[in-house]
N, C-alpha and C. Protein backbone atom coordinates (compact mmCIF):
# COMPACT_ATOMS: atom_id res chain seq x y z
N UNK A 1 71.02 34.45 -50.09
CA UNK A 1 71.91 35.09 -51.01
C UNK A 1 73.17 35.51 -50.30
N UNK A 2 74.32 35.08 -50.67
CA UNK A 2 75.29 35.41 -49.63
C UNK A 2 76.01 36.39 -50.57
N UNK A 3 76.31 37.75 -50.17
CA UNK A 3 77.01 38.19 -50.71
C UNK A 3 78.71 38.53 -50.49
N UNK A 4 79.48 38.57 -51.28
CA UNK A 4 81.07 37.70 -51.42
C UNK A 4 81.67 39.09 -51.49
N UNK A 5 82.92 39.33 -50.72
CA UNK A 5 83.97 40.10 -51.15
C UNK A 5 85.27 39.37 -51.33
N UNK A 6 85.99 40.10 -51.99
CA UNK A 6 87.45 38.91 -52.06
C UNK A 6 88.16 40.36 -52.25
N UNK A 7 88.98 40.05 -51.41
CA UNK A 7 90.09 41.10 -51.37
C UNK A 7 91.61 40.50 -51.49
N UNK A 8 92.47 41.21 -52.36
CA UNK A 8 93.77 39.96 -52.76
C UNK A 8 94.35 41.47 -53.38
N UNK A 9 95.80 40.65 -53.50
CA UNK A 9 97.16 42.12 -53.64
C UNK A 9 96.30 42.19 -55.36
N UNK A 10 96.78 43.38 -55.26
CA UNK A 10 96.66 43.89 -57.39
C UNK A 10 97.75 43.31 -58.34
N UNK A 11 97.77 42.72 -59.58
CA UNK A 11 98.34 42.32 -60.13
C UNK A 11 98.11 40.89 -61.10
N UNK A 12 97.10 40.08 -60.81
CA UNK A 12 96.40 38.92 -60.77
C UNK A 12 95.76 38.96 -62.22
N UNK A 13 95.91 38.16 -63.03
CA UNK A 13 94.92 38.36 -64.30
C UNK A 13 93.88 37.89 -63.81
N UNK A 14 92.76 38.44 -65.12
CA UNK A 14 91.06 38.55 -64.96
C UNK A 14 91.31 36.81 -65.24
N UNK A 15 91.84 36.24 -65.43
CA UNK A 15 91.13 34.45 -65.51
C UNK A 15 92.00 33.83 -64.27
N UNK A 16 92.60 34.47 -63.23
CA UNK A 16 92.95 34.44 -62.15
C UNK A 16 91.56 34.50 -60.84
N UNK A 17 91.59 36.10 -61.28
CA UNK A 17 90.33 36.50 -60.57
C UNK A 17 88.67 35.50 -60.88
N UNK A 18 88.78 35.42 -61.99
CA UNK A 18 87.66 34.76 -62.42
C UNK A 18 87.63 32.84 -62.31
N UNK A 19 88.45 32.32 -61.84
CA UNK A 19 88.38 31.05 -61.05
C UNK A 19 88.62 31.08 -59.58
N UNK A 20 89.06 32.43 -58.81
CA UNK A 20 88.42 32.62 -57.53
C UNK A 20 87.20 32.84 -57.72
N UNK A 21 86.45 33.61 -58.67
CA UNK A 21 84.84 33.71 -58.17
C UNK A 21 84.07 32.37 -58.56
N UNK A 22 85.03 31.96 -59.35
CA UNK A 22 83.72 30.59 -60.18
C UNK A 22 83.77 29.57 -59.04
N UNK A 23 85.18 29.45 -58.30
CA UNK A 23 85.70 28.70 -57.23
C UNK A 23 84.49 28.67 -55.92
N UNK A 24 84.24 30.11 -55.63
CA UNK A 24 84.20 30.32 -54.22
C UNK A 24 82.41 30.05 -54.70
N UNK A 25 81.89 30.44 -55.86
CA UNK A 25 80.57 29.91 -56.16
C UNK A 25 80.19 28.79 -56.01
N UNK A 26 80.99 28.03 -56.98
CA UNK A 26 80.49 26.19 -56.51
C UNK A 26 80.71 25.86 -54.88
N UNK A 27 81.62 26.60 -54.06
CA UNK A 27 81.24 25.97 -53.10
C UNK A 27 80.32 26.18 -52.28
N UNK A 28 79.13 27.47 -52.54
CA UNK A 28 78.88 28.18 -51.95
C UNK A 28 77.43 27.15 -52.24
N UNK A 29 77.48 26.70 -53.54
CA UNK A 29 76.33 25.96 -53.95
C UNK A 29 76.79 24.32 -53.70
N UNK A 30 77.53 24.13 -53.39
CA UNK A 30 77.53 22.32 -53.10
C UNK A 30 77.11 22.34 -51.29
N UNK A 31 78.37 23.47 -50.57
CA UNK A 31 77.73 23.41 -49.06
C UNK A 31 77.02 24.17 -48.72
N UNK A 32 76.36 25.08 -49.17
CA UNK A 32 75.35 26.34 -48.57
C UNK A 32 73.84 25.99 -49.07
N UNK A 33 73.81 25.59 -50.81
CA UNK A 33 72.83 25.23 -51.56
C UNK A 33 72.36 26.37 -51.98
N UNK A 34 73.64 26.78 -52.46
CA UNK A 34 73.37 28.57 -53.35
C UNK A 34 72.61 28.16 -54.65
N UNK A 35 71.84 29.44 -55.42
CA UNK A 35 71.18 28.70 -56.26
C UNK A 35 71.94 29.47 -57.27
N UNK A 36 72.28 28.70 -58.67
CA UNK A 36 73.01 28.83 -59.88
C UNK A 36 73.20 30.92 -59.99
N UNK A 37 71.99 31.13 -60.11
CA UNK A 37 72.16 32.59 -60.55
C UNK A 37 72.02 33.81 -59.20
N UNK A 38 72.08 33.31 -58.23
CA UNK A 38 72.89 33.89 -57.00
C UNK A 38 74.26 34.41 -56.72
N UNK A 39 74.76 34.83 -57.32
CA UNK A 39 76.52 35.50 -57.66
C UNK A 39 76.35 37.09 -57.15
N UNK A 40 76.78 37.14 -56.39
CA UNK A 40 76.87 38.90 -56.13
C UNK A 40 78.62 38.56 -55.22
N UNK A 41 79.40 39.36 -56.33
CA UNK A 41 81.16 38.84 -56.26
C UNK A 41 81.90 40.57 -55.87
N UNK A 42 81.84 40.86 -55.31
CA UNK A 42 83.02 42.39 -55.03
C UNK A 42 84.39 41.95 -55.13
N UNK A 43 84.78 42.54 -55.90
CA UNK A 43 86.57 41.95 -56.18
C UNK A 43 87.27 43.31 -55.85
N UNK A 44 87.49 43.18 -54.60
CA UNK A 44 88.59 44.64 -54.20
C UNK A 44 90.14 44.19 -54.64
N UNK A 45 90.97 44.64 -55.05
CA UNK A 45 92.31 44.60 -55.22
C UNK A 45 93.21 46.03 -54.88
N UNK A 46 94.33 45.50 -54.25
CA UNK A 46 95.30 46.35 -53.32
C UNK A 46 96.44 46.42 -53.55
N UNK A 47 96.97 47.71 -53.21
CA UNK A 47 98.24 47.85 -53.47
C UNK A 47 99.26 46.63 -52.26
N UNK A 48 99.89 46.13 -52.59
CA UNK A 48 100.87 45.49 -51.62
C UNK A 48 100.89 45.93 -50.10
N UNK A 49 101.46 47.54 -50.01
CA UNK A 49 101.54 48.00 -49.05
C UNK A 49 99.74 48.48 -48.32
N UNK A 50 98.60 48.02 -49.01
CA UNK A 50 97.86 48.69 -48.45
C UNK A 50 97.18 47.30 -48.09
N UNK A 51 97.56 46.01 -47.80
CA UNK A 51 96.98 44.54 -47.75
C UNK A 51 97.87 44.29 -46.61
N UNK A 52 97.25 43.96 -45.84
CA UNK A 52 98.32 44.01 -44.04
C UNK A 52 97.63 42.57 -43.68
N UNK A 53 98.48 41.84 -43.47
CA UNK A 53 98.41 40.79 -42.71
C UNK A 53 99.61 40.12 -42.13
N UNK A 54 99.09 39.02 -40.84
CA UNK A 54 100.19 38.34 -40.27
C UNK A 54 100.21 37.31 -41.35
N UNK A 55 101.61 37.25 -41.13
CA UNK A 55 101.97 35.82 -42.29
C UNK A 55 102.31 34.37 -41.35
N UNK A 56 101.85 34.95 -40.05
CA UNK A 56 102.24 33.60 -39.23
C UNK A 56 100.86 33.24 -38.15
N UNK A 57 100.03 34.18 -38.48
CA UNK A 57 98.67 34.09 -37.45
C UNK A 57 98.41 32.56 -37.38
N UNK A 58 97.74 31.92 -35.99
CA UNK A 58 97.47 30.84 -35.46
C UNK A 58 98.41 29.67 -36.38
N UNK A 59 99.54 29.64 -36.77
CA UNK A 59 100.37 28.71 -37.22
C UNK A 59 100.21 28.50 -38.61
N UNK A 60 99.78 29.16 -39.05
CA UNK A 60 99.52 29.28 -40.95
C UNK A 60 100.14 30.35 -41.93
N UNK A 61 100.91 29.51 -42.17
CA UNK A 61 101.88 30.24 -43.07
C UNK A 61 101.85 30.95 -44.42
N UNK A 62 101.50 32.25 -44.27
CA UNK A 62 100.56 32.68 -45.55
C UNK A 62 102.06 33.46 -46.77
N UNK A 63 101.22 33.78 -47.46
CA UNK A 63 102.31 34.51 -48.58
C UNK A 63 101.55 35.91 -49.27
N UNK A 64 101.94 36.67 -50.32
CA UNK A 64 101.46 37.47 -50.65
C UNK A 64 100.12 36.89 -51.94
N UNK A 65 100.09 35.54 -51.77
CA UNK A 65 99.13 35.28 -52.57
C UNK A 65 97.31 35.21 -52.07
N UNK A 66 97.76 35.36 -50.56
CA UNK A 66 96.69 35.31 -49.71
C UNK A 66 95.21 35.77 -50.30
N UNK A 67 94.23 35.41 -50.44
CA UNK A 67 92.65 36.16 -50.76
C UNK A 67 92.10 35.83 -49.72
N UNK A 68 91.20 36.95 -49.31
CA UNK A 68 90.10 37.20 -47.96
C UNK A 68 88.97 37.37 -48.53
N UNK A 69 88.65 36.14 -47.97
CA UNK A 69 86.72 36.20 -48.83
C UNK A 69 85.83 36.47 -47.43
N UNK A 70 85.21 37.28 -47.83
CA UNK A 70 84.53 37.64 -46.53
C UNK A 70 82.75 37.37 -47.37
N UNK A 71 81.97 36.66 -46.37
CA UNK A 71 80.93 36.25 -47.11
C UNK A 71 79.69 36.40 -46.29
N UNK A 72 79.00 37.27 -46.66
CA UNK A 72 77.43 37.66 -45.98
C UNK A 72 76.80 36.67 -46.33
N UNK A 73 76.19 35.85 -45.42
CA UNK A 73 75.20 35.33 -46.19
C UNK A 73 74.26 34.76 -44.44
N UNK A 74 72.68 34.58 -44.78
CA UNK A 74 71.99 34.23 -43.51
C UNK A 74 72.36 33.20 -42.33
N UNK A 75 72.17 33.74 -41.46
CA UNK A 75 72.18 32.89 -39.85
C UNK A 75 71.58 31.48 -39.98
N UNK A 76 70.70 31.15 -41.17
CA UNK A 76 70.49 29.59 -41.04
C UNK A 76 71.18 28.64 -41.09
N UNK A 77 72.21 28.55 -41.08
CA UNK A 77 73.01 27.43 -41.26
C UNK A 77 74.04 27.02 -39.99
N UNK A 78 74.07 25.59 -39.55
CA UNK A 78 74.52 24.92 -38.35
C UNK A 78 76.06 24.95 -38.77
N UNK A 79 76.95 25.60 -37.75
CA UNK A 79 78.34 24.48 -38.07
C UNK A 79 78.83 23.96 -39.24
N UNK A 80 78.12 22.83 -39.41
CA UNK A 80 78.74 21.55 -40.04
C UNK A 80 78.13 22.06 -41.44
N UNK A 81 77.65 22.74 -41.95
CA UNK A 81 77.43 23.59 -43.10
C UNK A 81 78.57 24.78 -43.33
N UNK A 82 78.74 25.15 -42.14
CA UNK A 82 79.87 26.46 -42.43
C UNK A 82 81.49 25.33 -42.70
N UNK A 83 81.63 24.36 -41.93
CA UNK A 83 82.90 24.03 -41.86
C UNK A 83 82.43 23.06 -43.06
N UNK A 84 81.62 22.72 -44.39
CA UNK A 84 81.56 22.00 -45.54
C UNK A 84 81.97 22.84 -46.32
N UNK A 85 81.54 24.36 -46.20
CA UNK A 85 81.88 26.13 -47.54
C UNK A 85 83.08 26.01 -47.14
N UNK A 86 83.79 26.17 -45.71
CA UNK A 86 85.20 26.19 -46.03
C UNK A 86 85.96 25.41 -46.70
N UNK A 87 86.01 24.11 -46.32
CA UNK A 87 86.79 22.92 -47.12
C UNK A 87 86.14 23.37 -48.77
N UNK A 88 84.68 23.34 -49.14
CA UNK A 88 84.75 23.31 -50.47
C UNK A 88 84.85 24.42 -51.01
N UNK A 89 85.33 25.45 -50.82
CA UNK A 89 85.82 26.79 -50.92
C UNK A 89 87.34 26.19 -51.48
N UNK A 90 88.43 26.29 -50.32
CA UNK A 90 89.23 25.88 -50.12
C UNK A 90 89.94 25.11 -51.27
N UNK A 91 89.23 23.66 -51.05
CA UNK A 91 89.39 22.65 -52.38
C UNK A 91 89.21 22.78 -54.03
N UNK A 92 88.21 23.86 -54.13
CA UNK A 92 88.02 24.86 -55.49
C UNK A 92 89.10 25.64 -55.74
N UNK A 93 89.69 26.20 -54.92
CA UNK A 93 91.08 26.91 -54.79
C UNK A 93 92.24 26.43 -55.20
N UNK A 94 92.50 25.52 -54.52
CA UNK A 94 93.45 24.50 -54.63
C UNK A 94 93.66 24.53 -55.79
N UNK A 95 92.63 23.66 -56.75
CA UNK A 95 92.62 23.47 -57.75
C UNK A 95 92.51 24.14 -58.70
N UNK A 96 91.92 25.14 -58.66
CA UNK A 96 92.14 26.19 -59.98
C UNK A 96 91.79 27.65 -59.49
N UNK A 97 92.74 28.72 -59.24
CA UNK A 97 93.98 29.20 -60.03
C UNK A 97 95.15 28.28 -58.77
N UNK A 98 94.92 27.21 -58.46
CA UNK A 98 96.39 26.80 -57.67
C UNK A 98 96.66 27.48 -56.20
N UNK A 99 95.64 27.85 -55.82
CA UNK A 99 96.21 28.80 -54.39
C UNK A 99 96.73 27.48 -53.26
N UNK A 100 97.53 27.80 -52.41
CA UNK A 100 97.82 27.18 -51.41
C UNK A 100 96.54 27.33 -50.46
N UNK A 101 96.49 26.21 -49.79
CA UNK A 101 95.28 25.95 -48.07
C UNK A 101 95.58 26.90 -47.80
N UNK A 102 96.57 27.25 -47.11
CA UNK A 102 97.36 28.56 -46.15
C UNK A 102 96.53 29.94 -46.82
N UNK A 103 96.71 30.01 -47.92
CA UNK A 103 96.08 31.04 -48.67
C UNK A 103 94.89 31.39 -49.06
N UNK A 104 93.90 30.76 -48.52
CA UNK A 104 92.70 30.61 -48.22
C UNK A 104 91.95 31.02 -46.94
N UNK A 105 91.11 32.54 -46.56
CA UNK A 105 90.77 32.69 -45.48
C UNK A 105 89.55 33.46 -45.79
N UNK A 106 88.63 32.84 -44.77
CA UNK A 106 87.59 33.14 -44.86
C UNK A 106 86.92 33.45 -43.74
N UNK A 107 85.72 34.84 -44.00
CA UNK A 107 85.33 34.98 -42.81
C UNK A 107 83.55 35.46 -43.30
N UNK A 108 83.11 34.37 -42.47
CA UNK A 108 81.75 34.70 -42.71
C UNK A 108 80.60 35.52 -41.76
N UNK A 109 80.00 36.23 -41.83
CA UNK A 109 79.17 37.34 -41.37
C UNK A 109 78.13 36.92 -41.35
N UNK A 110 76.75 36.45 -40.49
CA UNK A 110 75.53 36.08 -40.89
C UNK A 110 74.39 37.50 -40.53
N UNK A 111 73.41 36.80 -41.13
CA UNK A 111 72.16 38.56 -40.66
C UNK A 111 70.96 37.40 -40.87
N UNK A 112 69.84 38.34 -40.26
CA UNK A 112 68.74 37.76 -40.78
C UNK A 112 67.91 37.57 -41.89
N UNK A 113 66.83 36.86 -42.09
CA UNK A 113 66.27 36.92 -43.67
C UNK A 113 65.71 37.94 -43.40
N UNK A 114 65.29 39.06 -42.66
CA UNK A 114 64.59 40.35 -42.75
C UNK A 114 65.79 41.28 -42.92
N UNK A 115 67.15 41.23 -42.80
CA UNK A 115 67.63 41.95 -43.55
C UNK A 115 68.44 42.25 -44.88
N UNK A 116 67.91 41.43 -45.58
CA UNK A 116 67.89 41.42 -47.39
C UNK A 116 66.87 42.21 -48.02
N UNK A 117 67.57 42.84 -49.45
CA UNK A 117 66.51 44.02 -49.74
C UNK A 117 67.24 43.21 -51.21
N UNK A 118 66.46 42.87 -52.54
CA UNK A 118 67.13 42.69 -53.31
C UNK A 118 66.72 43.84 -54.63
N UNK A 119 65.70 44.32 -54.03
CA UNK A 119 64.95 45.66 -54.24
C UNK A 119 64.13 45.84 -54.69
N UNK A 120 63.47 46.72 -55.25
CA UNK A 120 62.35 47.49 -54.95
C UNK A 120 61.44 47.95 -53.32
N UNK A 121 62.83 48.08 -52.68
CA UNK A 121 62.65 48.12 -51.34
C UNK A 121 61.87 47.06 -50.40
N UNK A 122 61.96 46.11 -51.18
CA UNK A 122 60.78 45.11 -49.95
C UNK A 122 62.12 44.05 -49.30
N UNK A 123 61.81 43.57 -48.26
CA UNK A 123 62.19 42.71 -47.05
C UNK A 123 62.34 41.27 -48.51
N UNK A 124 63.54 40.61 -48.76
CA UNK A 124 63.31 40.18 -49.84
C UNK A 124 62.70 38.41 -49.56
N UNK A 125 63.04 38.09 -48.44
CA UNK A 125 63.19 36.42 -48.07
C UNK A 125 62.03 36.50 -46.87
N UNK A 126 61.74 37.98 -46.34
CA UNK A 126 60.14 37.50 -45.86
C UNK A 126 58.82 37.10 -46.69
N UNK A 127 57.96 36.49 -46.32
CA UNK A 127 56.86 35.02 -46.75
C UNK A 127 56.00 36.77 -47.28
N UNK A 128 55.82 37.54 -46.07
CA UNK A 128 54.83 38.80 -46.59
C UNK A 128 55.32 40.24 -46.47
N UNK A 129 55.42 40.78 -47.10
CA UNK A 129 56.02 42.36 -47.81
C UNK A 129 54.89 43.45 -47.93
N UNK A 130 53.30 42.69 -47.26
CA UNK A 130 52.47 43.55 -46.87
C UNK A 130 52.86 45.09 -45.90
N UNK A 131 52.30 46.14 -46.51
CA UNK A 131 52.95 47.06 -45.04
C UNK A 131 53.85 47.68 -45.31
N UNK A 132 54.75 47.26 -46.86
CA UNK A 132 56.00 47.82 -46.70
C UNK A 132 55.91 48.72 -47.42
């Protein structure tokens, strides 16, 4: 279950916001193999002055349209799985609400399957929840 923040300036309509999340879902399920009703989306939005970034970091030329998806999701996955979510992240973007590559950044966080709780307090992706 990877869970998603997207942080982007304030101002954006809800069918703006809502083809970044539908966006960053399908890719999450074509390269991760998220399953359909796995969506847990935090949509922070910011004042201008309170959204700080370089607009020239490692040669990428960003704008105030920039979104930061920052994405929890487990340590199982090699590489060549993380660099498939970016591109199809990315390419979902592109295409609908229109964001530029440049404007696309992502940073992913991994943990283990013992630390998911989806609740009733049990360990959610361990095999046994005996004990708990």
């Amino acid at each position: 279950m990877p869970l998603i923040r997207i942080s982007l300036i304030k101002g954006k309509s809800r069918e703006h916001i809502r083809a970044i999340v539908d966006g960053i879902h399908a890719g999450l399920m074509e390269a991760y193999g998220a399953p359909a009703d796995d969506k847990f989306h935090l949509i922070h939005q910011h004042e201008r002055e309170d959204f700080i970034y370089n607009e020239n970091y490692l040669g990428v030329r960003r704008t105030d349209d920039l979104v930061i998806i920052h994405i929890v999701a487990g340590n199982w996955r090699d590489t060549t799985k993380k660099k498939a979510l970016y591109k199809a992240i990315t390419e979902r973007l592109v295409a609908n609400p229109a964001l530029r590559p440049e404007d696309v950044l992502v940073v992913l966080s991994s943990n283990a399957r013992d630390e998911w709780s989806f609740g009733n307090g049990l360990a959610s992706y361990e095999k046994n929840n005996a004990g708990q």
